[in-house]
C-alpha atoms as a PDB file:
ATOM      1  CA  UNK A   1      -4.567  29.170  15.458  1.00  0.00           C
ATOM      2  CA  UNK A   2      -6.621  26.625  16.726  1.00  0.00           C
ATOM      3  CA  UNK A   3      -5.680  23.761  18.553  1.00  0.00           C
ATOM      4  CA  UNK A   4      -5.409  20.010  16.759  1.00  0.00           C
ATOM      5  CA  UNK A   5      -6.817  17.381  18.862  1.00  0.00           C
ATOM      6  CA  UNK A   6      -3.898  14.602  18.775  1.00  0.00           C
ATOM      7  CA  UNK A   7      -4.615  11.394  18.925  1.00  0.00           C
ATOM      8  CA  UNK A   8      -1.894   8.719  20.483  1.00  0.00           C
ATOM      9  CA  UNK A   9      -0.910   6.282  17.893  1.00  0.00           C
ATOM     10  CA  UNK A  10      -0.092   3.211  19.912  1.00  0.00           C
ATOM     11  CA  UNK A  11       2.106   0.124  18.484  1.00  0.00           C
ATOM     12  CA  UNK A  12      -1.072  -2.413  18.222  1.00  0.00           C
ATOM     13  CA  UNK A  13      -3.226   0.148  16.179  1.00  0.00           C
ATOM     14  CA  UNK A  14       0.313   0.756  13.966  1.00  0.00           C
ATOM     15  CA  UNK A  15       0.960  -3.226  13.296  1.00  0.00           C
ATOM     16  CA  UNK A  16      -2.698  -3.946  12.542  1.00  0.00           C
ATOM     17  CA  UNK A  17      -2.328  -1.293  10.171  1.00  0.00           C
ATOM     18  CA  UNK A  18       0.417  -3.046   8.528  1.00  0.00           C
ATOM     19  CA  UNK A  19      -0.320  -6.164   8.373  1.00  0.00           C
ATOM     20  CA  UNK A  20      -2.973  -5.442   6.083  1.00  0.00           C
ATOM     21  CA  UNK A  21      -0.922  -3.959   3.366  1.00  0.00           C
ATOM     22  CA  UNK A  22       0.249  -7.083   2.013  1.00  0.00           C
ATOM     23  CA  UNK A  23      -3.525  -8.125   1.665  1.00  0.00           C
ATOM     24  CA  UNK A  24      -4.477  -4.899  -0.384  1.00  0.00           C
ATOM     25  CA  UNK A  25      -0.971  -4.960  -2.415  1.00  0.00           C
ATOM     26  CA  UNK A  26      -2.300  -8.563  -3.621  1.00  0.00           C
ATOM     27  CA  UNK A  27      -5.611  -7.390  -4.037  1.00  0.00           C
ATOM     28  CA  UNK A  28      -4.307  -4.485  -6.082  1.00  0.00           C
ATOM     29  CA  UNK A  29      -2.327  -7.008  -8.271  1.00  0.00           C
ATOM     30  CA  UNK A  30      -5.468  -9.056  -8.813  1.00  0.00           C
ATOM     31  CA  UNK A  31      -4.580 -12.201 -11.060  1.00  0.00           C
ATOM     32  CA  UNK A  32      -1.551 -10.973 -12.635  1.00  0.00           C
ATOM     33  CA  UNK A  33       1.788 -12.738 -11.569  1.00  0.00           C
ATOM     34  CA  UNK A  34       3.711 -10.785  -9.001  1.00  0.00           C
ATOM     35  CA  UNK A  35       6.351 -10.698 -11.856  1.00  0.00           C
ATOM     36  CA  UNK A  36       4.172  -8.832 -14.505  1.00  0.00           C
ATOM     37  CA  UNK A  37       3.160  -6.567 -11.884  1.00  0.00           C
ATOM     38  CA  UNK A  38       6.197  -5.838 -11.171  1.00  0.00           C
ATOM     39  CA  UNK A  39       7.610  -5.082 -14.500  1.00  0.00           C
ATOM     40  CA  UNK A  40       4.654  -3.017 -14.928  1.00  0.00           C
ATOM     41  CA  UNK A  41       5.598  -1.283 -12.003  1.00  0.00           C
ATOM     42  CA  UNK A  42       9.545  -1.292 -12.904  1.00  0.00           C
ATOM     43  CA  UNK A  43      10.334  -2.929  -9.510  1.00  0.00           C
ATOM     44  CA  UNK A  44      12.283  -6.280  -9.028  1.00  0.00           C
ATOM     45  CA  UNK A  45       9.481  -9.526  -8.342  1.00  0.00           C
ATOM     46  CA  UNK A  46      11.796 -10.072  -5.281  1.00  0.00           C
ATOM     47  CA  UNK A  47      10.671  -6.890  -4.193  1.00  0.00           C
ATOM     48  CA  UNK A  48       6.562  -7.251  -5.006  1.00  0.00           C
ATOM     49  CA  UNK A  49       7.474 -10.593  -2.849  1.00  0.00           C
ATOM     50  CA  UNK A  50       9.105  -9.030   0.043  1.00  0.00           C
ATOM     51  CA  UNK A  51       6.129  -6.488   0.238  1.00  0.00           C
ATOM     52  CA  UNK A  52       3.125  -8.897   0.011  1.00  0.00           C
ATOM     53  CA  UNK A  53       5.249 -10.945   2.709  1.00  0.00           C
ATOM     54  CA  UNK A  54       5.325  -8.286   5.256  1.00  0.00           C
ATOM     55  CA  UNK A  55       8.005  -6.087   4.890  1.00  0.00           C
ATOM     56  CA  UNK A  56       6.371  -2.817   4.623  1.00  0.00           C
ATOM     57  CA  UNK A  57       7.021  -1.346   1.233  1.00  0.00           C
ATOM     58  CA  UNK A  58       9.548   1.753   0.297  1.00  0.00           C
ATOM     59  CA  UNK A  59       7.581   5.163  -0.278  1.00  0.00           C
ATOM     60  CA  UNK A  60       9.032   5.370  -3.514  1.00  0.00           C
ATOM     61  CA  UNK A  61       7.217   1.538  -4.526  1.00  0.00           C
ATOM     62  CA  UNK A  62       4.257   3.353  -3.182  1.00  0.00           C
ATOM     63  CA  UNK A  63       4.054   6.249  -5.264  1.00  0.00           C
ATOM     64  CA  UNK A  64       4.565   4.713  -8.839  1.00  0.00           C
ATOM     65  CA  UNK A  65       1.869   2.270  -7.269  1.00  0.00           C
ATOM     66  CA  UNK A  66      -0.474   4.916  -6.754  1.00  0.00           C
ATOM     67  CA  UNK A  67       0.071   6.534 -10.020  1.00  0.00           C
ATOM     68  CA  UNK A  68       0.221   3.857 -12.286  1.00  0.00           C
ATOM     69  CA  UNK A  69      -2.086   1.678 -11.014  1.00  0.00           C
ATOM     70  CA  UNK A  70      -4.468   5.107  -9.514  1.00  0.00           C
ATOM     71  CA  UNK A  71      -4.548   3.788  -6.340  1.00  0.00           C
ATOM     72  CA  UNK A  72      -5.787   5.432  -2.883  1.00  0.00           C
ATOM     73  CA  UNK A  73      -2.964   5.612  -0.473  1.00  0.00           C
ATOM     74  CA  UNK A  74      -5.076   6.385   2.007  1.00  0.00           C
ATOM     75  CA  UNK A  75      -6.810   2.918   1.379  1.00  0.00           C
ATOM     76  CA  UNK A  76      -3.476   1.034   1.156  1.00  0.00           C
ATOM     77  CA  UNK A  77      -2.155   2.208   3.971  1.00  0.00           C
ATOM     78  CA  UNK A  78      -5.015   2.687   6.698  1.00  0.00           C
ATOM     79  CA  UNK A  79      -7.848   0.930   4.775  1.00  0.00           C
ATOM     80  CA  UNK A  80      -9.832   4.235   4.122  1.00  0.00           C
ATOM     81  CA  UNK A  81     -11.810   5.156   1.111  1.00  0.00           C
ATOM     82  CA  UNK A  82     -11.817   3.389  -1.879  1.00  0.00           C
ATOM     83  CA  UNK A  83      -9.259   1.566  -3.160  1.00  0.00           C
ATOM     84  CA  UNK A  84      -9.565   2.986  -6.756  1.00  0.00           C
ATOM     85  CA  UNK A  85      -9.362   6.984  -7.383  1.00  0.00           C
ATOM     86  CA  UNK A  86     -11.972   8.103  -9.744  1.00  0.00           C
ATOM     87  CA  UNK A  87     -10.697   9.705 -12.826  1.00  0.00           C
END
């Protein structure tokens, strides 16, 4: 088996990481109100709120995002890739 480089994750890299969710969640949303969006995503508004405020969103927001809206995780999250999956 061979041997994984690992890589230290420090707290600084982890909260810049972070703070731009709430940046691509609004992007993501685009002009729609954050309570369309979220009956389109069958969340509370409160919570589409809370998220694009800071508070880091619950992994089970994050997977009806991804699927309904077919959107990267791996762009959400760490700003990788694109933020649309292809189809």
């Amino acid at each position: 088996m061979a041997a994984r480089a690992t890589r230290k994750v420090t707290k600084t890299t982890l909260n810049q990481h972070k703070r731009q969710i709430p940046k691509r969640l609004a992007e993501i949303r685009g002009d729609r109100s954050q309570r369309s969006f979220a009956r389109e995503l069958g969340v509370f508004q409160q919570n589409v709120n809370r998220y694009e405020s800071g508070t880091t969103p619950h992994a089970d927001f994050l997977i009806t995002l991804a699927l309904k809206e077919n959107v990267s995780l791996d762009w959400l999250l760490l700003g990788r890739g694109r933020a649309k999956l292809r189809r």
